[in-house]
Protein backbone atom coordinates (compact mmCIF):
# COMPACT_ATOMS: atom_id res chain seq x y z
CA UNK A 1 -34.23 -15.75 29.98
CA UNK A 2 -33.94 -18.16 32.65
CA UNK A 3 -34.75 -21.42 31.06
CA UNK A 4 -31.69 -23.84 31.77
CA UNK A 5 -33.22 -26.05 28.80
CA UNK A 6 -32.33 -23.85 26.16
CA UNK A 7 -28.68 -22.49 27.03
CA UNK A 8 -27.76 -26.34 27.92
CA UNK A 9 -28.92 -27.50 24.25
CA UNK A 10 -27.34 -24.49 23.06
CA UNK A 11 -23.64 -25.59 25.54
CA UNK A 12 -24.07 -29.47 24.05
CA UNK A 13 -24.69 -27.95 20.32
CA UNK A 14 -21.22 -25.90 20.78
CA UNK A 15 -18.86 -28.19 22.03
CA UNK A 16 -19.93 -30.54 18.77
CA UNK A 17 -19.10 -27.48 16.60
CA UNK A 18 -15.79 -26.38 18.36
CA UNK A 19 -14.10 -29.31 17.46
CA UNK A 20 -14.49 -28.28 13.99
CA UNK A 21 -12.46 -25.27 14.68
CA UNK A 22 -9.60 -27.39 16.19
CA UNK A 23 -9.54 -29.31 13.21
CA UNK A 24 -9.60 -26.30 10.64
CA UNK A 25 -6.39 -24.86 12.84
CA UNK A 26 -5.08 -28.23 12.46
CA UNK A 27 -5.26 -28.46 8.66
CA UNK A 28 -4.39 -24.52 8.26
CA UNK A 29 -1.48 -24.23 10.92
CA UNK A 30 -3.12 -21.38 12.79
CA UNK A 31 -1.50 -17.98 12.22
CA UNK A 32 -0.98 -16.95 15.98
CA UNK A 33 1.59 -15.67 18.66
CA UNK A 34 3.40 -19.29 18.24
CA UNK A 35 3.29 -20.34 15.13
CA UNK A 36 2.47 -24.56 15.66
CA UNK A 37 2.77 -26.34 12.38
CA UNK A 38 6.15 -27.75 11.54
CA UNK A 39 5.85 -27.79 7.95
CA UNK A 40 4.41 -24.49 6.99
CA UNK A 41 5.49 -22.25 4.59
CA UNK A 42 8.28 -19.52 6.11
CA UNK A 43 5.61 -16.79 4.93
CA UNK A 44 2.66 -18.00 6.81
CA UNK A 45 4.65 -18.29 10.10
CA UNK A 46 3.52 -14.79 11.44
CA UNK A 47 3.42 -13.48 15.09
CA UNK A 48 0.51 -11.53 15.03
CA UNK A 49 0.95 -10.06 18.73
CA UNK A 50 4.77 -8.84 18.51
CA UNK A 51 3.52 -6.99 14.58
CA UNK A 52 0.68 -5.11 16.65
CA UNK A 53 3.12 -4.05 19.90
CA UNK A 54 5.45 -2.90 17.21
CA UNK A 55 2.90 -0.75 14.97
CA UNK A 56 1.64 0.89 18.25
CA UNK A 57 4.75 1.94 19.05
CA UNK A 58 4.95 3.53 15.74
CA UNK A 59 1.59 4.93 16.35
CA UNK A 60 2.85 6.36 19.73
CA UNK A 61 5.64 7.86 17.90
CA UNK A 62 3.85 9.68 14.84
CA UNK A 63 6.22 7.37 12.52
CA UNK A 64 3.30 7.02 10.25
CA UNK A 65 5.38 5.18 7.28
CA UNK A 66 6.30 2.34 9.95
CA UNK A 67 3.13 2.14 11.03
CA UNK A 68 0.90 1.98 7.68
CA UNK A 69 3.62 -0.84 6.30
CA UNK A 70 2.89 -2.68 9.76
CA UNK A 71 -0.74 -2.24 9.48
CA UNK A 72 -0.55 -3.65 5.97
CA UNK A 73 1.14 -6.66 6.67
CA UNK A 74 -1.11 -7.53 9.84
CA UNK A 75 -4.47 -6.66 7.60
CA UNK A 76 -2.56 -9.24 5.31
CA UNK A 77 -2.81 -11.94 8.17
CA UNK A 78 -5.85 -11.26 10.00
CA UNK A 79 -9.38 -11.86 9.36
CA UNK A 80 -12.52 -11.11 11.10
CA UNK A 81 -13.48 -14.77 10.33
CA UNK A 82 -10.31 -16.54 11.00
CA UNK A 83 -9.16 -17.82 14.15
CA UNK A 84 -8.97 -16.35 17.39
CA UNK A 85 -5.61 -13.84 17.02
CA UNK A 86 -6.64 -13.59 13.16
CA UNK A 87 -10.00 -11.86 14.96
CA UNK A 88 -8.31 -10.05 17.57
CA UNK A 89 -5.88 -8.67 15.16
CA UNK A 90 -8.14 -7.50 13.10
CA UNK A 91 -9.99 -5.73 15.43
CA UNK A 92 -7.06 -4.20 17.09
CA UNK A 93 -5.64 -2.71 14.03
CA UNK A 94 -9.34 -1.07 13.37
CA UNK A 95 -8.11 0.76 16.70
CA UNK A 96 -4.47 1.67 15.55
CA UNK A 97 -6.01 2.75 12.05
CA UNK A 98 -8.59 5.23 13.89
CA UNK A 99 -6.14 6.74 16.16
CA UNK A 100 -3.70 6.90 13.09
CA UNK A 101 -6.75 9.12 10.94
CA UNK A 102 -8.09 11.10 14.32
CA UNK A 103 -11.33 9.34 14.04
CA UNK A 104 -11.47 7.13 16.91
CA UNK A 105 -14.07 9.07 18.76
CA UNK A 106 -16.43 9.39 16.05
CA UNK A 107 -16.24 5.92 14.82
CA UNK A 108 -16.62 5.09 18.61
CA UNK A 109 -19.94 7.19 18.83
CA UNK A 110 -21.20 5.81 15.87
CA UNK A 111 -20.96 2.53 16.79
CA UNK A 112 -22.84 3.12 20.64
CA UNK A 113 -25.28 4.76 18.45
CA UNK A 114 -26.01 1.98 16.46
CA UNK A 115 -29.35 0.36 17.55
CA UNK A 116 -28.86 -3.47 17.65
CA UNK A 117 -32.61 -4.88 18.25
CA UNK A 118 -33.14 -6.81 22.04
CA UNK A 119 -33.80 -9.93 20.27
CA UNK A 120 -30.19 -9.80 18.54
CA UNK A 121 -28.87 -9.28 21.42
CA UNK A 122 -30.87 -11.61 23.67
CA UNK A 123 -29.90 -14.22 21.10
CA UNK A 124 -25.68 -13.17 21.65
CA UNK A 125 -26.32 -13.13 25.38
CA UNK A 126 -27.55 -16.74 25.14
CA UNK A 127 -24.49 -17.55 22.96
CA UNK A 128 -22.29 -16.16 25.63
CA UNK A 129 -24.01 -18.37 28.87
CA UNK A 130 -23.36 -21.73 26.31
CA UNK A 131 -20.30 -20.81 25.93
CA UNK A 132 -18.73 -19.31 29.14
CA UNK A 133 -19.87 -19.27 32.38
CA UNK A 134 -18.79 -15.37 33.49
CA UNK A 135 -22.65 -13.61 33.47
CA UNK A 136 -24.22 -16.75 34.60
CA UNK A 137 -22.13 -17.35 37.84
CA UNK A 138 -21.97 -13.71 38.54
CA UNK A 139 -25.99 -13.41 38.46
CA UNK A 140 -26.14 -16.47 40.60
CA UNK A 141 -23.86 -15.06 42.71
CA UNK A 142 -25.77 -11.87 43.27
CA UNK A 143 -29.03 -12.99 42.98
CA UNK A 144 -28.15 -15.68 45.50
CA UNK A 145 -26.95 -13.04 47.95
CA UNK A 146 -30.16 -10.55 47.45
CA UNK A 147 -32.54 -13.85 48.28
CA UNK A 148 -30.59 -14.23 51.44
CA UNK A 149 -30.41 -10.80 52.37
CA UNK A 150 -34.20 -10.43 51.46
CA UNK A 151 -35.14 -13.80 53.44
CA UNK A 152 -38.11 -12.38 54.86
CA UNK A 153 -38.56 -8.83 53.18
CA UNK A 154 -42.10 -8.08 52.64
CA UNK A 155 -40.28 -5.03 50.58
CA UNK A 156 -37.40 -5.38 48.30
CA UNK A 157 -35.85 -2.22 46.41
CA UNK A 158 -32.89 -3.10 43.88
CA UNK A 159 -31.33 0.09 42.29
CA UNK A 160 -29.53 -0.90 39.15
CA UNK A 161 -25.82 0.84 38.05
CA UNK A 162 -26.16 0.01 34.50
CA UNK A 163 -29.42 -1.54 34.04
CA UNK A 164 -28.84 -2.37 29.89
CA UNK A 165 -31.55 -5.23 28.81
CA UNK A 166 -32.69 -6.43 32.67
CA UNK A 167 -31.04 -9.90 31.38
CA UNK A 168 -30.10 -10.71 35.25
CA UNK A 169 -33.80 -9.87 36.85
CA UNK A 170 -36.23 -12.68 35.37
CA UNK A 171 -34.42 -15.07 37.30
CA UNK A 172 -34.75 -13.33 40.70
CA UNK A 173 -38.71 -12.81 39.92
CA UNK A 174 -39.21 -16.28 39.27
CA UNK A 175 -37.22 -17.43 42.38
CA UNK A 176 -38.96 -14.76 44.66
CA UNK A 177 -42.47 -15.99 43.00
CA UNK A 178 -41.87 -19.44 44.89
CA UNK A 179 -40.66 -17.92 48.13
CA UNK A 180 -42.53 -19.54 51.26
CA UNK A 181 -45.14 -17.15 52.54
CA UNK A 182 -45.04 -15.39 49.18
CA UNK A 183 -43.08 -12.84 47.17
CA UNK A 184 -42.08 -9.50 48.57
CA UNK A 185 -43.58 -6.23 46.82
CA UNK A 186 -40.18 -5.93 44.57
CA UNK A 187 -39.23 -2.46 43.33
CA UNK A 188 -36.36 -1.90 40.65
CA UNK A 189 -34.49 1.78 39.90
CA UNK A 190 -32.98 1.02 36.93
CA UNK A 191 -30.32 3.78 35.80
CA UNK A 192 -27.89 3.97 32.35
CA UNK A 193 -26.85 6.86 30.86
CA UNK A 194 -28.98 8.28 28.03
CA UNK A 195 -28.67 6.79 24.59
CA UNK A 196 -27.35 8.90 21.27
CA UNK A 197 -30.33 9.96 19.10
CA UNK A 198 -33.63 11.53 19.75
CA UNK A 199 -35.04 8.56 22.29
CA UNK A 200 -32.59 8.42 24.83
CA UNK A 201 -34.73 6.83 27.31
CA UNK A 202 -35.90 4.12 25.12
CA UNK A 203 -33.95 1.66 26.15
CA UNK A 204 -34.25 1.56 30.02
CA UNK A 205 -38.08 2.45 29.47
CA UNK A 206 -38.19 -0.76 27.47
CA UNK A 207 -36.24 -2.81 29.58
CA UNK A 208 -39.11 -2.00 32.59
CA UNK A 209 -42.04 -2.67 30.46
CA UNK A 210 -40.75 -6.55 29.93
CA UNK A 211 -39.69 -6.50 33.51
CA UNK A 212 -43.45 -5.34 34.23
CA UNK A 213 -44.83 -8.24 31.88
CA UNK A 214 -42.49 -10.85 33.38
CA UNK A 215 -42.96 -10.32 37.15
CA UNK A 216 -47.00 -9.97 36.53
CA UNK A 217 -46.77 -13.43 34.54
CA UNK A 218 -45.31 -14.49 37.59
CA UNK A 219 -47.67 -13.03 40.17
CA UNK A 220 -44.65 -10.97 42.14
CA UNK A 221 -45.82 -7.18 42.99
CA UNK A 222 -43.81 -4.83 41.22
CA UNK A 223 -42.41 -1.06 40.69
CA UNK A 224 -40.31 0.59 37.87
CA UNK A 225 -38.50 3.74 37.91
CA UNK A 226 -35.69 4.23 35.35
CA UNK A 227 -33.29 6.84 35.69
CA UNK A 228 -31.57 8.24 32.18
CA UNK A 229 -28.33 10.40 33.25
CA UNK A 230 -25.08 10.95 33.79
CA UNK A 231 -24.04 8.62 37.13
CA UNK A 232 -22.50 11.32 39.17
CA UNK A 233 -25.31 13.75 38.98
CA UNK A 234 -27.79 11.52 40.51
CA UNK A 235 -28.32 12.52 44.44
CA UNK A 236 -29.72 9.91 47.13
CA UNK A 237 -33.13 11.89 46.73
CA UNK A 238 -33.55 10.88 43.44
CA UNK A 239 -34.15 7.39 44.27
CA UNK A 240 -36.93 7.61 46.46
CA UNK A 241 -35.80 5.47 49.18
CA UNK A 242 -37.82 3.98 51.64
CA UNK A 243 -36.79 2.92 55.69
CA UNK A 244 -39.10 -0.05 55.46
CA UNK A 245 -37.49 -1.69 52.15
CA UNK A 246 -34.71 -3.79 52.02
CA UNK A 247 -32.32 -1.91 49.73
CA UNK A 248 -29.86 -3.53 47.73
CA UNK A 249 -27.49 -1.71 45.24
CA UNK A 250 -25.89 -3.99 42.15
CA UNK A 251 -23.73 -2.68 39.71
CA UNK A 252 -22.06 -5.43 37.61
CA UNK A 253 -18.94 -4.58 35.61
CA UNK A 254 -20.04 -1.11 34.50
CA UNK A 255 -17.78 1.21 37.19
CA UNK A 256 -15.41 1.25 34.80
CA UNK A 257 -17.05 3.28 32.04
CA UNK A 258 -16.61 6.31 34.57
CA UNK A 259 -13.92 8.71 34.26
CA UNK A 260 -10.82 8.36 36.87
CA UNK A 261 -8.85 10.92 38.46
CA UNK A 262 -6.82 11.35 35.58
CA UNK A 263 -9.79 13.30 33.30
CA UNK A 264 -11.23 15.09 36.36
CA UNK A 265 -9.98 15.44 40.14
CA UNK A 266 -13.62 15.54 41.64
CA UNK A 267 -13.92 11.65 40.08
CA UNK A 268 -16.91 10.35 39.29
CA UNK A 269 -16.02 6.98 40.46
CA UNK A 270 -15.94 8.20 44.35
CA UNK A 271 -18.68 10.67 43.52
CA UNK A 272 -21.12 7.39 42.97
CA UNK A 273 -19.61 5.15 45.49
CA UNK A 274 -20.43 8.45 47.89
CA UNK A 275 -23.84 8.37 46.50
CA UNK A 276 -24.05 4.45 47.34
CA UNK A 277 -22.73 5.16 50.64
CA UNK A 278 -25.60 7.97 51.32
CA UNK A 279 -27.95 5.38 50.39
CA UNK A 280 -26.93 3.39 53.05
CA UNK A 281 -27.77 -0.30 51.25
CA UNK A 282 -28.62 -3.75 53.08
CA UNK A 283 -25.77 -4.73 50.48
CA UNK A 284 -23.83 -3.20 47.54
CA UNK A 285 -22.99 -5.82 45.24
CA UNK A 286 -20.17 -5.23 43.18
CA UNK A 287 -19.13 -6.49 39.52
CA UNK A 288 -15.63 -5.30 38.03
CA UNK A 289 -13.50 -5.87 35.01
CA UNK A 290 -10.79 -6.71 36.31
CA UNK A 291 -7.70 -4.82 33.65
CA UNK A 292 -5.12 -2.44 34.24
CA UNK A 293 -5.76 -1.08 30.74
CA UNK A 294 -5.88 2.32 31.94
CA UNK A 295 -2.71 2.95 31.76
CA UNK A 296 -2.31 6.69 30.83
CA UNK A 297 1.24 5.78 28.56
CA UNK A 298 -0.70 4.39 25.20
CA UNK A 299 2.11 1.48 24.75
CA UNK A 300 1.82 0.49 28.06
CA UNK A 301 -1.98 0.45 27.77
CA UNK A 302 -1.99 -1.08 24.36
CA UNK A 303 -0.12 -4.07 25.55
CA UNK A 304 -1.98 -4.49 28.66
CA UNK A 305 -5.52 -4.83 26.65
CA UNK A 306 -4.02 -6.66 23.94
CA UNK A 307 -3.57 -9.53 26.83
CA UNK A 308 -6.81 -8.63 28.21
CA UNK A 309 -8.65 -9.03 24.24
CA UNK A 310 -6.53 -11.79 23.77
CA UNK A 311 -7.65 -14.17 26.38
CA UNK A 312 -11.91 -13.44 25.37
CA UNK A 313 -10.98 -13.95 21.60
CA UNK A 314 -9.39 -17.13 22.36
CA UNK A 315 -11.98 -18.32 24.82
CA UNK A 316 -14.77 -17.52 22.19
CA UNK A 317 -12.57 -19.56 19.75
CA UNK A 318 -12.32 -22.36 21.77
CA UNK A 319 -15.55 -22.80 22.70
CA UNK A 320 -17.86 -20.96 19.83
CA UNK A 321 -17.86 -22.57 16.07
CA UNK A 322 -16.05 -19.72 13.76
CA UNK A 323 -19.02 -19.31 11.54
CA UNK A 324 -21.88 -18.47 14.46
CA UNK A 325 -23.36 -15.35 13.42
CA UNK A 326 -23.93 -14.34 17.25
CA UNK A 327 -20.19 -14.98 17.95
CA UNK A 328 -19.42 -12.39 15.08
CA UNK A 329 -22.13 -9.89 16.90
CA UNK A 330 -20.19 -10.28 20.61
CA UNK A 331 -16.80 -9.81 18.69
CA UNK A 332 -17.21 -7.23 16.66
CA UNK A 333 -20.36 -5.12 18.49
CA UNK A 334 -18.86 -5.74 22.28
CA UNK A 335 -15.23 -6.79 22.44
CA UNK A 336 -14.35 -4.73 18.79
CA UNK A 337 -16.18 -1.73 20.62
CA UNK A 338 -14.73 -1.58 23.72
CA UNK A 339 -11.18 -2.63 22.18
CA UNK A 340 -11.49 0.52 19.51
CA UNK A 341 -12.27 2.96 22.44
CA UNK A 342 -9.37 1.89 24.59
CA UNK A 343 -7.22 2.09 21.63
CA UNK A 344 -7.99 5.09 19.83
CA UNK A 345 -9.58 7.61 22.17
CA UNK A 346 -7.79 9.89 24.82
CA UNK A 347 -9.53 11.88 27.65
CA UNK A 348 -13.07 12.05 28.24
CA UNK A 349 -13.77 10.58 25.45
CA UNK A 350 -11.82 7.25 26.42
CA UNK A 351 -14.86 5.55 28.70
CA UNK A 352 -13.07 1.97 29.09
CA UNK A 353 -11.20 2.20 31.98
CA UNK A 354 -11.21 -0.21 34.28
CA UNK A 355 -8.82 -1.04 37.40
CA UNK A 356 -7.63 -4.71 38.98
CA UNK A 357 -9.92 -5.31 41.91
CA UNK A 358 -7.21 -5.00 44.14
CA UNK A 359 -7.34 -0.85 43.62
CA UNK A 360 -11.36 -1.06 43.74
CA UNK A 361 -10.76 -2.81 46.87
CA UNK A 362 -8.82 0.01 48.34
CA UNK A 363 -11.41 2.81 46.41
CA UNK A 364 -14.39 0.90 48.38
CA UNK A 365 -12.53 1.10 51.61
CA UNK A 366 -11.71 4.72 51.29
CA UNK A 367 -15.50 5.50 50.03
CA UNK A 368 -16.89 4.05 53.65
CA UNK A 369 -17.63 0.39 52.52
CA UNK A 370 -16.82 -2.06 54.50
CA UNK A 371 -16.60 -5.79 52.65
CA UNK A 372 -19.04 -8.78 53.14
CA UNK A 373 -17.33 -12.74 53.19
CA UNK A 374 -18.57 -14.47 50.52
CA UNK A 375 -20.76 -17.15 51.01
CA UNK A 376 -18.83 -20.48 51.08
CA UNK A 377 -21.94 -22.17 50.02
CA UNK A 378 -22.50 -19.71 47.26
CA UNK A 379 -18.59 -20.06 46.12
CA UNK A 380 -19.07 -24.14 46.22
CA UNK A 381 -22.10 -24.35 44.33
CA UNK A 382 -20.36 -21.70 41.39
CA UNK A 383 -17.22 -23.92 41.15
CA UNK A 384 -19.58 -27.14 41.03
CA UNK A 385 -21.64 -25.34 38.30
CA UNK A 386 -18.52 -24.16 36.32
CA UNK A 387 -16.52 -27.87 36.85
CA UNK A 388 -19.63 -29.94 35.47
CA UNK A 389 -20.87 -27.02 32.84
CA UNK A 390 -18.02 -25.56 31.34
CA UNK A 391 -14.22 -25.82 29.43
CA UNK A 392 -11.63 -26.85 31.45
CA UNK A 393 -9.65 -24.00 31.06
CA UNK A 394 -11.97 -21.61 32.51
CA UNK A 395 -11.14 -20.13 36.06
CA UNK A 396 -12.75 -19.99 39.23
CA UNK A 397 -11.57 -18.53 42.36
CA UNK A 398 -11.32 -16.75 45.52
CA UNK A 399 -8.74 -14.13 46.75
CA UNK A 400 -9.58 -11.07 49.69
CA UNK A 401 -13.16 -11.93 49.76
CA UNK A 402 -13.47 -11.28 45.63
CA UNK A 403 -14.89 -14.05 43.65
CA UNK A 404 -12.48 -14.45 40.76
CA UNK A 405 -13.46 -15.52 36.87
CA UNK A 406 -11.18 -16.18 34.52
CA UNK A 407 -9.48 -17.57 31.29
CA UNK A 408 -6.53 -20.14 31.24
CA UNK A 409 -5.19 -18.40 34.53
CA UNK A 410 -6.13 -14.55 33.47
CA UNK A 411 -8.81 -13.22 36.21
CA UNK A 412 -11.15 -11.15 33.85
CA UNK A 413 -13.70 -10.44 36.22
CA UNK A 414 -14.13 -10.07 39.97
CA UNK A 415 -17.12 -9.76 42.24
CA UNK A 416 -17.61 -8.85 45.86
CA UNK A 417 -20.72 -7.71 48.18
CA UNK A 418 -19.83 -4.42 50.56
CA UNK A 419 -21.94 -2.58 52.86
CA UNK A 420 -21.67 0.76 55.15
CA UNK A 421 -18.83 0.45 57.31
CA UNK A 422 -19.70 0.81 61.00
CA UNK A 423 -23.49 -0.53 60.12
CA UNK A 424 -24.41 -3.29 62.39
């Protein structure tokens, strides 16, 4: 999981294959937003993006003959196979079909239900460090900032928001395993909700065992506790803090799967960062999504995520072959879930909302945190890494102490470290 070897031959391998996807646009005239080819046939030329905004504002207003011919015509042009809108097209009129029918909640449940095995999914997150540089940087980031926090910790707890697979921890293990003087004793709290089924726990129980196997491989002491519930029931208790550790709180981009103010007034979001605060961490490291697809007007939130999807799909096309089967998992088991849920589910049942980091910036600030400059030697060695590693297009920034990712100018992510205000 942290071998550079494999991901690079994986990066070189991609950019080969990408150029056959420039060429099969070339030959096809790709069916997108702007149509490019001069000498296509009037009945190709389609614009995708302006047939979806239209059908959702059919959707929005119950004309359901508009909104079936629309969704015929833009099942007529899309493909989950085709090019980058011909994907995102399809996968956004899944959503407008489901909240057409009524179903979108239990199509959405079925699909977090679905067990995909950790070595399918180990084998898409590899895909997605080849081929853009968003988790990688952000773990570097992070686990770049616990190392220097943790300098000379003989103790080291990290308590995990949204644990998943552990993907970001086998790198910190094997850096603290070649610490001068020796590693620390590390401890890790991972918490995620419960899963569907009758094994909720599975997962997270899972993820500690390999954590267990790794860190012993590597000769680093180590603790797991993994907590299965609902985020805003857990109280400081609960994680068994202790004075003498160095405490360290990450949660990377999974805040927004918490209801807002909007579903409840008491909102979970401040309820956690509260719980945070309680804790009182060396550092609370802080991943977001950074979308304003929240919107509570469906339109206005449709359009907002279509710009969102639209940037991923087309990074994936541009630097993924079209045929990679792990490509097809990411699209249609991450981005296709996520997309469905903002699309056709209302209320509680609507988990993907997340907020620009400018408004977590203020929601921090209100909770009691109190934000942490980022490293400029941290922030040069990311761009480096991005510059000499990546596409072109992909973005790299800095603005109010957030490190910024992004596509062709669109900040999708944004990461910052906070701690207790008034803590010396």
């Amino acid at each position: 999981m942290c071998k550079k070897g494999g991901v690079q031959a994986l990066r070189e391998a991609l950019q080969s294959g990408t150029s056959k996807n420039l060429q099969n646009s070339q030959a096809k005239g790709s069916v997108s937003g702007k149509a490019r080819g001069k000498k296509q046939n009037k009945k190709e030329v389609v614009d995708l993006r302006t047939l979806l905004i239209h059908c959702a504002q059919a959707v929005a207003a119950d004309d359901r003959r508009t909104a079936n011919e629309l969704l015929k015509q833009i099942r007529h042009h899309s493909s989950p196979f085709g090019d980058g809108s011909q994907r995102l097209a399809q996968c956004f009129a899944d959503g407008l079909e489901a909240r057409l029918a009524g179903t979108g909640s239990q199509i959405y449940q079925s699909l977090v239900a679905k067990r995909t095995s950790a070595t399918d999914i180990l084998k898409a997150y590899q895909l997605y460090l080849a081929a853009c540089p968003f988790k990688k940087i952000t773990h570097f980031l992070s686990n770049q900032t616990i190392l220097n926090v943790a300098e000379k910790a003989s103790r080291v707890h990290i308590i995990d928001f949204g644990i998943y697979f552990g993907f970001q921890w086998p790198c910190l293990i094997q850096r603290l395993s070649s610490r001068p003087g020796g590693p620390p004793m590390l401890r890790i709290t991972g918490i995620d909700v419960p899963q569907p089924g009758f094994r909720p726990t599975e997962r997270i129980e899972e993820t500690g065992r390999r954590l267990a196997n790794y860190a012993s491989s590597f000769r680093v002491p180590f603790e797991y506790c993994s907590i299965s519930s609902k985020w805003e029931t857990i109280r400081v208790e609960d994680l068994k803090l202790d004075k003498d550790e160095v405490l360290i709180v990450n949660c990377l981009y999974r805040f927004r799967n918490l209801v807002d103010e909007t579903v409840v007034v008491d909102s979970p979001r401040n309820k956690v960062l509260n719980t945070i605060r309680k804790a009182n961490p060396d550092v609370f490291i802080h991943g977001i999504v950074n979308g304003s697809y929240s919107a509570p007007f469906f339109v206005t939130r449709f359009r907002e995520a279509l710009f969102h999807f639209s940037a991923l799909f087309d990074m994936l096309d541009t630097t993924v072959p079209r045929e990679d089967a792990q490509r097809l998992l990411i699209e249609r088991d991450l981005f296709g879930r996520e997309a469905l849920n903002v699309i056709s589910c209302e209320g509680s049942e609507r988990v993907e909302r997340p907020e620009t980091y400018k408004q977590w910036q203020v929601r921090n600030l209100r909770a009691g945190f109190e934000q942490m400059p980022l490293d400029p030697d941290i922030m040069k060695r990311a761009k480096d890494r991005v510059k000499s590693n990546y596409h072109k297009d992909f973005v790299i920034d800095e603005d109010s102490r957030w490190m910024l990712q992004g596509w062709k100018g669109r900040i999708i992510y944004a990461v910052s470290t906070w701690r207790p205000s008034g803590v010396s």
